[in-house]
PDB file of N, CA and C in Angstrom:
ATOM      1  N   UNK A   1      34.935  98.400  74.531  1.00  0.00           N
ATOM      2  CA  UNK A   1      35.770  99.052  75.523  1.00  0.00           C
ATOM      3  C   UNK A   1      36.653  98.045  76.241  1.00  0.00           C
ATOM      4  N   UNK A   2      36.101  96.816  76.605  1.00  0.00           N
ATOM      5  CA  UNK A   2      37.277  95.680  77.263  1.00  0.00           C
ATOM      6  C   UNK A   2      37.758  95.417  76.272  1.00  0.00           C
ATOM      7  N   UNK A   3      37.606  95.021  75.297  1.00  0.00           N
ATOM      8  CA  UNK A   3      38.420  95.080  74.009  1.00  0.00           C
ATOM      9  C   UNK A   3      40.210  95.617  74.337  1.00  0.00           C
ATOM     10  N   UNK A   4      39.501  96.890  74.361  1.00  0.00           N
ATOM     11  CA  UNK A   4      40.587  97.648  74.037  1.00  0.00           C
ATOM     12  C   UNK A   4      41.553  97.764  75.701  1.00  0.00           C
ATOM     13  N   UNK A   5      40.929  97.537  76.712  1.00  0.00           N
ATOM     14  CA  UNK A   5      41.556  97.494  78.142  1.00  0.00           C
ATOM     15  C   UNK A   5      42.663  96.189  77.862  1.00  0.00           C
ATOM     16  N   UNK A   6      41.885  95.430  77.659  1.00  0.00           N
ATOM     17  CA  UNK A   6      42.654  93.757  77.696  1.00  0.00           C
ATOM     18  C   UNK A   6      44.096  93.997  76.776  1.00  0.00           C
ATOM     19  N   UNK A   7      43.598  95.020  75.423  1.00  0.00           N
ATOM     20  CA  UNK A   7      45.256  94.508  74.750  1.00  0.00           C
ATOM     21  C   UNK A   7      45.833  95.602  75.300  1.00  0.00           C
ATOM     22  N   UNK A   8      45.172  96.898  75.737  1.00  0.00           N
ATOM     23  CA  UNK A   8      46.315  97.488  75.995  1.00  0.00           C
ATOM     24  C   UNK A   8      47.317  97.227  77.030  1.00  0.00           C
ATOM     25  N   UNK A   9      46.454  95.686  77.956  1.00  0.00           N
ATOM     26  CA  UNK A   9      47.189  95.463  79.247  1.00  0.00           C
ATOM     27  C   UNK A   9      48.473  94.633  78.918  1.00  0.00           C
ATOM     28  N   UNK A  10      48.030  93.893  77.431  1.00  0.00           N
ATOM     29  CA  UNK A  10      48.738  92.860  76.652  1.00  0.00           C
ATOM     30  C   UNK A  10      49.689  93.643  76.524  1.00  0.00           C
ATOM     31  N   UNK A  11      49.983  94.758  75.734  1.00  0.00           N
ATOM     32  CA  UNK A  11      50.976  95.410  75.162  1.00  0.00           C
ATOM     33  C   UNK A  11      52.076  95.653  76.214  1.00  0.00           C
ATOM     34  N   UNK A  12      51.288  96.328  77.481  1.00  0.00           N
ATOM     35  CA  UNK A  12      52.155  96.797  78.252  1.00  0.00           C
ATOM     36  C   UNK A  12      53.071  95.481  79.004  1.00  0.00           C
ATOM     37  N   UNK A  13      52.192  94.395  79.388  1.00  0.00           N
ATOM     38  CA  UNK A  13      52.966  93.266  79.673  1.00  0.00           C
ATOM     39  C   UNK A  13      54.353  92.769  78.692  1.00  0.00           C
ATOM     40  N   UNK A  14      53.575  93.415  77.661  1.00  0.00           N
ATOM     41  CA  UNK A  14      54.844  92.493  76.497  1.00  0.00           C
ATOM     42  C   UNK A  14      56.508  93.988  76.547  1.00  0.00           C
ATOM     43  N   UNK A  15      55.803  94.952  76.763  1.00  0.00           N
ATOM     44  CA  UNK A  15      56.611  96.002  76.785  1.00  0.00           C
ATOM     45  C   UNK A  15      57.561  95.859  78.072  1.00  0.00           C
ATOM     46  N   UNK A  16      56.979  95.439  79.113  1.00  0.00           N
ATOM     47  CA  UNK A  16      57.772  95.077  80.488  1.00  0.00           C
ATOM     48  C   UNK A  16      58.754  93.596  80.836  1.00  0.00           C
ATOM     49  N   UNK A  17      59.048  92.970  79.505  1.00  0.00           N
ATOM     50  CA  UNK A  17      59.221  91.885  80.208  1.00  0.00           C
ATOM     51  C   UNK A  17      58.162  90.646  80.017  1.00  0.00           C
ATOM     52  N   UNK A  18      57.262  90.880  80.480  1.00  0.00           N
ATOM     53  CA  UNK A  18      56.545  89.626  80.540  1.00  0.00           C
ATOM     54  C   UNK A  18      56.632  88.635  79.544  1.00  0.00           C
ATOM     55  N   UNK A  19      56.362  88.680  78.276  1.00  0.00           N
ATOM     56  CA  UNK A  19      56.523  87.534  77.064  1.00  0.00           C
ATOM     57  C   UNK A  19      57.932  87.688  76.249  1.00  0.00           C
ATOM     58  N   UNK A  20      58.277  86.641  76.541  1.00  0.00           N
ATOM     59  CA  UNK A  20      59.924  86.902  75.542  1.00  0.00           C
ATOM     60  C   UNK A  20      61.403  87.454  76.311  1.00  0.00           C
ATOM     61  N   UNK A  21      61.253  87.496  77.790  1.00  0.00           N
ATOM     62  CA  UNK A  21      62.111  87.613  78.312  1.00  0.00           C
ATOM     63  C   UNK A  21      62.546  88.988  78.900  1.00  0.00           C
ATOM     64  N   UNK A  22      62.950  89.745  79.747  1.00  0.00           N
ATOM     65  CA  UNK A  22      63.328  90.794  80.332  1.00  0.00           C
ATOM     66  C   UNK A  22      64.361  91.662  79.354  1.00  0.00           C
ATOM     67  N   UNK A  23      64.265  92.706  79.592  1.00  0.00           N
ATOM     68  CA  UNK A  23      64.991  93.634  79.138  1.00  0.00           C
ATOM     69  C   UNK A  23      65.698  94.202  79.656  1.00  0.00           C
ATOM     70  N   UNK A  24      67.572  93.867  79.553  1.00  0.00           N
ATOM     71  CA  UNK A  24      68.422  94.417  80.386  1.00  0.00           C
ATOM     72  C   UNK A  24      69.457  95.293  79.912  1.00  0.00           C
ATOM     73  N   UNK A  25      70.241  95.904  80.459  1.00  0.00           N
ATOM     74  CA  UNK A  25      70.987  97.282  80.033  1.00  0.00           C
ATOM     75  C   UNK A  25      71.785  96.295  79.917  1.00  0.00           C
ATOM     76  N   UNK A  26      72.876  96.592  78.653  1.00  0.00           N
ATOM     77  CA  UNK A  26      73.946  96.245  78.048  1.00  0.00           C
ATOM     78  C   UNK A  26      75.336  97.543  77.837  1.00  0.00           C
ATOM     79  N   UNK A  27      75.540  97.408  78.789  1.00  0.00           N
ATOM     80  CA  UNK A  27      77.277  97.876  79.090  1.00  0.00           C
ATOM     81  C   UNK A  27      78.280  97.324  78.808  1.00  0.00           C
ATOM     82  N   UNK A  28      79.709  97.624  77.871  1.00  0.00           N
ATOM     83  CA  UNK A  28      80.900  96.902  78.212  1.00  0.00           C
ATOM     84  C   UNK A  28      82.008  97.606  78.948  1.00  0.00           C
ATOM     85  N   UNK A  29      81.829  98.760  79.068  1.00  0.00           N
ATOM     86  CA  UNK A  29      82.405  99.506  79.469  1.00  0.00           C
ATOM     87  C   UNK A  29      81.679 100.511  80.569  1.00  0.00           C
ATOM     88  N   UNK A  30      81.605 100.893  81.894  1.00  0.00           N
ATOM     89  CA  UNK A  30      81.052 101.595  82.733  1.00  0.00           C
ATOM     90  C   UNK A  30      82.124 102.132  83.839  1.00  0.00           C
ATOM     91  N   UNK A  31      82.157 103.765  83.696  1.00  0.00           N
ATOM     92  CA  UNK A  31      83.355 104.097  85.107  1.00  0.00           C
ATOM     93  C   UNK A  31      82.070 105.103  85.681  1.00  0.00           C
ATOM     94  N   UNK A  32      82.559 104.687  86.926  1.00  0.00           N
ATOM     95  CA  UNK A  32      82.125 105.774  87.932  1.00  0.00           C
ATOM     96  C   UNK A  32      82.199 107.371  87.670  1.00  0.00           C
ATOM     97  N   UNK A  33      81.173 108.293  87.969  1.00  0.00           N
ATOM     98  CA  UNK A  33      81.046 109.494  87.637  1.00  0.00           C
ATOM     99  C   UNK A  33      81.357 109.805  86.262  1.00  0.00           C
ATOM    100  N   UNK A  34      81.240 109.305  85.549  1.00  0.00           N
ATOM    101  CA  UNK A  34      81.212 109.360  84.024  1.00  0.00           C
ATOM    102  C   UNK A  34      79.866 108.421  83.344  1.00  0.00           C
ATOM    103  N   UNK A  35      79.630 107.045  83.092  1.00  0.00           N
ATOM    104  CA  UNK A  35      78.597 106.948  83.197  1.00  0.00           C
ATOM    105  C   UNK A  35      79.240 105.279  82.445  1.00  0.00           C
ATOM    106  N   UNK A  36      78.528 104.839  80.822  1.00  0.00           N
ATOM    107  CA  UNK A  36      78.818 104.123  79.648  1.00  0.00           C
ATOM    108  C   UNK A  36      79.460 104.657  78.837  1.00  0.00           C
ATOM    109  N   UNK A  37      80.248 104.057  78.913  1.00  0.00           N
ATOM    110  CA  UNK A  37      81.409 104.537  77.738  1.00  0.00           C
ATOM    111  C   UNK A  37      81.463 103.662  76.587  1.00  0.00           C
ATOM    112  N   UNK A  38      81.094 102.104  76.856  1.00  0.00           N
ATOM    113  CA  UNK A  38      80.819 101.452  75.466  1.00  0.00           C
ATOM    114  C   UNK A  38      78.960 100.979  75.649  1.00  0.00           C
ATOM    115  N   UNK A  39      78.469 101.776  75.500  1.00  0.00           N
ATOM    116  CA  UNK A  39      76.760 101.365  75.764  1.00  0.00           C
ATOM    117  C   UNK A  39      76.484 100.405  74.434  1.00  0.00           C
ATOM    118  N   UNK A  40      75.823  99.090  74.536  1.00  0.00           N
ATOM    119  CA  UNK A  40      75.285  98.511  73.583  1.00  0.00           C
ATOM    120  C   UNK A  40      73.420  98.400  73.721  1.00  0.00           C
ATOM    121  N   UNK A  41      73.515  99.620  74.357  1.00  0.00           N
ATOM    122  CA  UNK A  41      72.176  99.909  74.007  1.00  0.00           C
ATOM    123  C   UNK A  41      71.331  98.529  75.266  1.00  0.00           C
ATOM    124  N   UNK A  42      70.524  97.885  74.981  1.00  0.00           N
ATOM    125  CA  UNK A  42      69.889  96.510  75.805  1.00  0.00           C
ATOM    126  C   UNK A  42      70.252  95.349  75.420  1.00  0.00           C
ATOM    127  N   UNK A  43      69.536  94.138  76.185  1.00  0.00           N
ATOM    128  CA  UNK A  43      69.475  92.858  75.478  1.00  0.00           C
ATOM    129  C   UNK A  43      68.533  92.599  76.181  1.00  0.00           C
ATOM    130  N   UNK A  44      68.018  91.142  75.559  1.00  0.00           N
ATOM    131  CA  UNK A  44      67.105  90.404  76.423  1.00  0.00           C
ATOM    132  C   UNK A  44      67.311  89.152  76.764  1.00  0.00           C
ATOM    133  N   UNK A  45      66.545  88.528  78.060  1.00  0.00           N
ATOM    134  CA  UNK A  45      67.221  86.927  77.934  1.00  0.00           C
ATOM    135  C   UNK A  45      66.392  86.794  77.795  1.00  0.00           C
ATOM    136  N   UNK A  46      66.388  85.122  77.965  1.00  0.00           N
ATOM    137  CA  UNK A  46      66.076  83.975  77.416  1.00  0.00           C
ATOM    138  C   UNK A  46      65.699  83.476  78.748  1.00  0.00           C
ATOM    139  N   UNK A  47      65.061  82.120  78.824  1.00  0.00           N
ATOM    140  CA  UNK A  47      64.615  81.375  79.646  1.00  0.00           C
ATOM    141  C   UNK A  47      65.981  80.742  80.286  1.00  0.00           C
ATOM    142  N   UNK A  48      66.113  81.046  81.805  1.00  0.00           N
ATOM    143  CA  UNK A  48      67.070  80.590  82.398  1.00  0.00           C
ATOM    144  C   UNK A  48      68.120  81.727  82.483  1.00  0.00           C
ATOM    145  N   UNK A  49      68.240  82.936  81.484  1.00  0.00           N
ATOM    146  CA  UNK A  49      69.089  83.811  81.911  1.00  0.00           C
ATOM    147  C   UNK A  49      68.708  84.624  83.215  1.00  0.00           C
ATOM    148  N   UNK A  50      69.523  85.566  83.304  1.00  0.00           N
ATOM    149  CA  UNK A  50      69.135  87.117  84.204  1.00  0.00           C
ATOM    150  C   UNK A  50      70.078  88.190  83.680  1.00  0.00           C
ATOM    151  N   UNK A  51      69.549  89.231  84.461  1.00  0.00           N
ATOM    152  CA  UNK A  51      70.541  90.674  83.985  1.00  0.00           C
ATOM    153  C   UNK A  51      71.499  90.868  84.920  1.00  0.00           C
ATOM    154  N   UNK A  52      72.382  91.103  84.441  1.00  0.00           N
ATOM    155  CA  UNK A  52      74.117  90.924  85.381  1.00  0.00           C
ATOM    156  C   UNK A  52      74.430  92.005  85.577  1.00  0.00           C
ATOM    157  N   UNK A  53      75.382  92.749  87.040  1.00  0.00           N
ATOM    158  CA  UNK A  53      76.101  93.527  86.611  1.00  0.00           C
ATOM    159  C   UNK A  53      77.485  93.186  87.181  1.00  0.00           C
ATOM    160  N   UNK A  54      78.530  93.335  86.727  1.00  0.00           N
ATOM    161  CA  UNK A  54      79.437  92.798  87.050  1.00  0.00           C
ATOM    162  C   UNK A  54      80.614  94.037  87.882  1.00  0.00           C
ATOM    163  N   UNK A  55      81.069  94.317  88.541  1.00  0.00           N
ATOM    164  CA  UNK A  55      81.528  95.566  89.418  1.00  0.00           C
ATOM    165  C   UNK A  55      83.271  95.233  89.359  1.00  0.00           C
ATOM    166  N   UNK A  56      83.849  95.819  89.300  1.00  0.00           N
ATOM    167  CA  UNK A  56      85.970  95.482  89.156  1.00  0.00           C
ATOM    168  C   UNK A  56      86.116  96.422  90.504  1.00  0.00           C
ATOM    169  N   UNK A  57      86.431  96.097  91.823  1.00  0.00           N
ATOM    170  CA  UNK A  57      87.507  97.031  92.995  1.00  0.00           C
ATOM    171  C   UNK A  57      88.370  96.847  92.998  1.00  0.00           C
ATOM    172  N   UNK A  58      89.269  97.859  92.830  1.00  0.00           N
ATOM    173  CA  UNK A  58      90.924  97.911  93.292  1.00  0.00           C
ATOM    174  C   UNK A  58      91.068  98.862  94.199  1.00  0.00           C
ATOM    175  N   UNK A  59      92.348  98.282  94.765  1.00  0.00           N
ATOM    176  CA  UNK A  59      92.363  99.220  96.052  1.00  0.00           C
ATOM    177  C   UNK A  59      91.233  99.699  97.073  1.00  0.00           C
ATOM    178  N   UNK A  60      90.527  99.086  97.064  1.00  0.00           N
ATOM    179  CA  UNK A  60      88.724  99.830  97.293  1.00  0.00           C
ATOM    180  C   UNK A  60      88.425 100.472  96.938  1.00  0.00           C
ATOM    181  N   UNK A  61      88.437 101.130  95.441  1.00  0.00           N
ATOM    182  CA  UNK A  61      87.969 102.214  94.576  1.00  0.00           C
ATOM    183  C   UNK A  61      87.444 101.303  93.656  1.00  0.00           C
ATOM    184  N   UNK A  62      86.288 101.605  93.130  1.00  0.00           N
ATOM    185  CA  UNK A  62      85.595 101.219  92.359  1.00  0.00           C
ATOM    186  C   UNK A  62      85.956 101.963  90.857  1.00  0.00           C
ATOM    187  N   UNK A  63      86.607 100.748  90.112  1.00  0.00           N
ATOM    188  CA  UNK A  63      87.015 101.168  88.246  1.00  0.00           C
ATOM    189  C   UNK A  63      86.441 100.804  87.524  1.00  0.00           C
ATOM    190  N   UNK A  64      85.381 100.058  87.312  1.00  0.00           N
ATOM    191  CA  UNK A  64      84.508 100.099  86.287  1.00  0.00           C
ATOM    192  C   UNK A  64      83.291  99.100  86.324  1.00  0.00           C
ATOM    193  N   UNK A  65      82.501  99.015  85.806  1.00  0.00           N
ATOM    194  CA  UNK A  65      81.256  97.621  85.966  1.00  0.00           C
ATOM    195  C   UNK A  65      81.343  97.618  84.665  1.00  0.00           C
ATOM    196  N   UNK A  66      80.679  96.415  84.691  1.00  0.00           N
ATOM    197  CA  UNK A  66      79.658  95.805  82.789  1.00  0.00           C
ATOM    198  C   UNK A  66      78.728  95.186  83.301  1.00  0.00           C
ATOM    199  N   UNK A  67      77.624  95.089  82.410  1.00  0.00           N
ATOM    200  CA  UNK A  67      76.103  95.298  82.359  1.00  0.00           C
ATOM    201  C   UNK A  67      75.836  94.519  81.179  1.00  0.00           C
ATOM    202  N   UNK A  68      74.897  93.530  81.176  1.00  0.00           N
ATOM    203  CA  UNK A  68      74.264  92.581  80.130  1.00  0.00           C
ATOM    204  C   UNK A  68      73.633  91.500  80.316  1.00  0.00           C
ATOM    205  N   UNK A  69      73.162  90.415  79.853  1.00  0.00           N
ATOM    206  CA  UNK A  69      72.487  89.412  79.984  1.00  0.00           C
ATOM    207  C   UNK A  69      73.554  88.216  80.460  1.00  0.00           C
ATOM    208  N   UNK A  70      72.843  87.293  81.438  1.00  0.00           N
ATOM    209  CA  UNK A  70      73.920  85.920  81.469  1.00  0.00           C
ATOM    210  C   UNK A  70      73.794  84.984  80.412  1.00  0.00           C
ATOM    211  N   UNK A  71      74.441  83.671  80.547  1.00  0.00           N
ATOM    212  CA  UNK A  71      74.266  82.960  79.658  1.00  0.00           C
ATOM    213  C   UNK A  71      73.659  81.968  80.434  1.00  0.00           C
ATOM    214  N   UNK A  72      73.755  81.575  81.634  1.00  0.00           N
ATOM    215  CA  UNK A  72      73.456  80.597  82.291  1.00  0.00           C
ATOM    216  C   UNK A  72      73.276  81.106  83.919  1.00  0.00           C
ATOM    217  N   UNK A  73      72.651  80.697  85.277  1.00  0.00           N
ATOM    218  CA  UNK A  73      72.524  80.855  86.553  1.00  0.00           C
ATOM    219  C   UNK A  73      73.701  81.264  87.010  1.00  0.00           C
ATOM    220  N   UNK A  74      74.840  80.173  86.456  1.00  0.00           N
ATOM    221  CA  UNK A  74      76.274  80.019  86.751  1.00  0.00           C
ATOM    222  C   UNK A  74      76.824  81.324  87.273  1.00  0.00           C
ATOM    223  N   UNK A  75      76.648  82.480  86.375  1.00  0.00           N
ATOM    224  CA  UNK A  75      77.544  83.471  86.414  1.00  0.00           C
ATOM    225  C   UNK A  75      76.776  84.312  87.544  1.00  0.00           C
ATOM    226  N   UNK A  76      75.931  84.184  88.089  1.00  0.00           N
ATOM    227  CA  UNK A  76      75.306  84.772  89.221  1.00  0.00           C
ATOM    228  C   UNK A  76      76.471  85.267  90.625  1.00  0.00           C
ATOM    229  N   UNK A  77      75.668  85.841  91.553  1.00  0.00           N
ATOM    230  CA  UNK A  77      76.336  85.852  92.663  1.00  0.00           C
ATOM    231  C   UNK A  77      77.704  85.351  93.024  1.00  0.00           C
ATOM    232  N   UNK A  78      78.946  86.006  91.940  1.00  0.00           N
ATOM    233  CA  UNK A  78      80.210  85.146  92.483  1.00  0.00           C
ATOM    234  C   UNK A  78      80.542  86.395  92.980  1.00  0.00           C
ATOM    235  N   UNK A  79      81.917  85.940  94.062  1.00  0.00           N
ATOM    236  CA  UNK A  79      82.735  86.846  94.250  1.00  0.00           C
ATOM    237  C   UNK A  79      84.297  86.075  95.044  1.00  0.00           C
ATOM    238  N   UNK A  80      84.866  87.133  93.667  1.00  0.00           N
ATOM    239  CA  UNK A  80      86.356  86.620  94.007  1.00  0.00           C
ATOM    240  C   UNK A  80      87.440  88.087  94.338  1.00  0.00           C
ATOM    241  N   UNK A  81      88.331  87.440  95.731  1.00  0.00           N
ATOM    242  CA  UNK A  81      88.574  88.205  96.240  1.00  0.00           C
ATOM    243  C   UNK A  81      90.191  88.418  96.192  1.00  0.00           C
ATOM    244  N   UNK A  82      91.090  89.071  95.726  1.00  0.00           N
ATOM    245  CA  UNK A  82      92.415  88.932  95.749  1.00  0.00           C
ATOM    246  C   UNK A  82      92.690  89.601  97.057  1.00  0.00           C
ATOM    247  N   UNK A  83      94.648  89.792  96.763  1.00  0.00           N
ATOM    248  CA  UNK A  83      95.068  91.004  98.038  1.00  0.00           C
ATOM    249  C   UNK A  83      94.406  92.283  97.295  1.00  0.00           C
ATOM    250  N   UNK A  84      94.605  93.028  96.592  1.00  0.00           N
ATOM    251  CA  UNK A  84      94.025  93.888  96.282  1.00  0.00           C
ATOM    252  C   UNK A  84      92.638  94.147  95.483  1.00  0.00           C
ATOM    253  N   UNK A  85      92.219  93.089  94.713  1.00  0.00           N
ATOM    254  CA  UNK A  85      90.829  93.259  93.791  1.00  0.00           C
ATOM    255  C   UNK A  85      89.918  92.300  94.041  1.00  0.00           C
ATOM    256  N   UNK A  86      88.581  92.846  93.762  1.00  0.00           N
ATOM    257  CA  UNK A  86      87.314  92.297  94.224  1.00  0.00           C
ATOM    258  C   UNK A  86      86.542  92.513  92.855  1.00  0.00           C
ATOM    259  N   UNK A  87      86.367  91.169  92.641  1.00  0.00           N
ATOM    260  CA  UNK A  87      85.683  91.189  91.329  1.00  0.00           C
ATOM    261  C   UNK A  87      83.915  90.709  91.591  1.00  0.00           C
ATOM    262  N   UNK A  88      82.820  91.247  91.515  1.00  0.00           N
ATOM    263  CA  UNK A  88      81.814  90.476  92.503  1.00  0.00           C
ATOM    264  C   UNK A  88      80.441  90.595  91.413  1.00  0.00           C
ATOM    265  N   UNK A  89      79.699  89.998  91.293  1.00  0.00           N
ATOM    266  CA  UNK A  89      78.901  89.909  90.222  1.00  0.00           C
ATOM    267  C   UNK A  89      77.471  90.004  91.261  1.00  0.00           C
ATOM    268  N   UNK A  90      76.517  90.649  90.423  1.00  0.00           N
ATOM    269  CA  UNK A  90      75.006  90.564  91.111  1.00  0.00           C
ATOM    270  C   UNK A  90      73.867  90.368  89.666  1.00  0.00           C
ATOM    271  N   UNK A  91      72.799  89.416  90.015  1.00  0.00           N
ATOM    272  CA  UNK A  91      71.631  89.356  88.885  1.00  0.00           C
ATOM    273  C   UNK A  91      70.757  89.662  89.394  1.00  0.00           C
ATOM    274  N   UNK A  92      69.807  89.717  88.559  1.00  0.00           N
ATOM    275  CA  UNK A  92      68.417  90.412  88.627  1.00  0.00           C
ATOM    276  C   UNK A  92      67.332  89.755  87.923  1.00  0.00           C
ATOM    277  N   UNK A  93      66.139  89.893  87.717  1.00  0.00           N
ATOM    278  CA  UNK A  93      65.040  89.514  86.634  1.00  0.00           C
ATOM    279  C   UNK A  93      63.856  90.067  86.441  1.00  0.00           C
ATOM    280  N   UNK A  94      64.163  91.493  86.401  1.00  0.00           N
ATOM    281  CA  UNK A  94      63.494  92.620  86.578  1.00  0.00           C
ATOM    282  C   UNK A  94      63.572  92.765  85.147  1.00  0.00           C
ATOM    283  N   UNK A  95      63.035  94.146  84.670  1.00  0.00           N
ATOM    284  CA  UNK A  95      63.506  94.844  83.309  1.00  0.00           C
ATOM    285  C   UNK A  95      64.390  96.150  83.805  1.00  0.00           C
ATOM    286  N   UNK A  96      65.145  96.302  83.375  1.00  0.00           N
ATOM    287  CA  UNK A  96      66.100  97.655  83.669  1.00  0.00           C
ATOM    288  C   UNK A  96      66.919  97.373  85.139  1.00  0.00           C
ATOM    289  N   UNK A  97      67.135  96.422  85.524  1.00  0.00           N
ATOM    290  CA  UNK A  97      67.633  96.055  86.750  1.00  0.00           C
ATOM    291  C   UNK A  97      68.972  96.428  87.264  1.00  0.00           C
ATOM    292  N   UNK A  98      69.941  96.220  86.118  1.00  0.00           N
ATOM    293  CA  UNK A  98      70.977  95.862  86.474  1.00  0.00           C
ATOM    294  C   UNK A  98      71.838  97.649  86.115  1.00  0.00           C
ATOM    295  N   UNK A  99      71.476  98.115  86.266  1.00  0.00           N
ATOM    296  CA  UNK A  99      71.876  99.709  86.159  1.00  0.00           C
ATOM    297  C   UNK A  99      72.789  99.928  87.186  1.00  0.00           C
TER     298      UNK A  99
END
């Protein structure tokens, strides 16, 4: 009976994230009240990544995000601000985070 407790705890760890890196939503395309328009389904990182989502404002209307893995810390928390557009990035290291 622990047998079977222990892997099923294994499985679920490995199913969440835990071994081999997080599992994040992969978007290239995302508009508001519509949803993914180019969904690539997930990805996972790697040691040192996180799950991104990346947000586009114009005018203060929000036109679209993308959703996927980083390559590096780097691309974390930026935000750049024009006269009119706000381009602003957020990570995560959750599984399903970046939604």
């Amino acid at each position: 009976m622990r047998r079977i407790v222990f892997s099923g705890a294994f499985i679920l760890v490995c199913l969440l994230g835990g071994v081999g890196g997080v599992i994040c939503r992969s978007c290239n395309l995302s508009i508001p009240f519509h949803g993914c328009l180019l969904d690539f389904g997930t990805c996972r990182t790697k040691p040192g990544q996180y799950c991104i989502k990346e947000v586009h404002i114009k005018g203060g209307i929000q036109w679209y995000s993308v959703q996927g893995c980083t390559e590096s810390q780097d691309e974390c928390f930026k935000r750049i601000v024009t006269t009119y557009e706000i381009h602003s990035t957020h990570c995560c290291h959750r599984p399903l985070c970046n939604f």
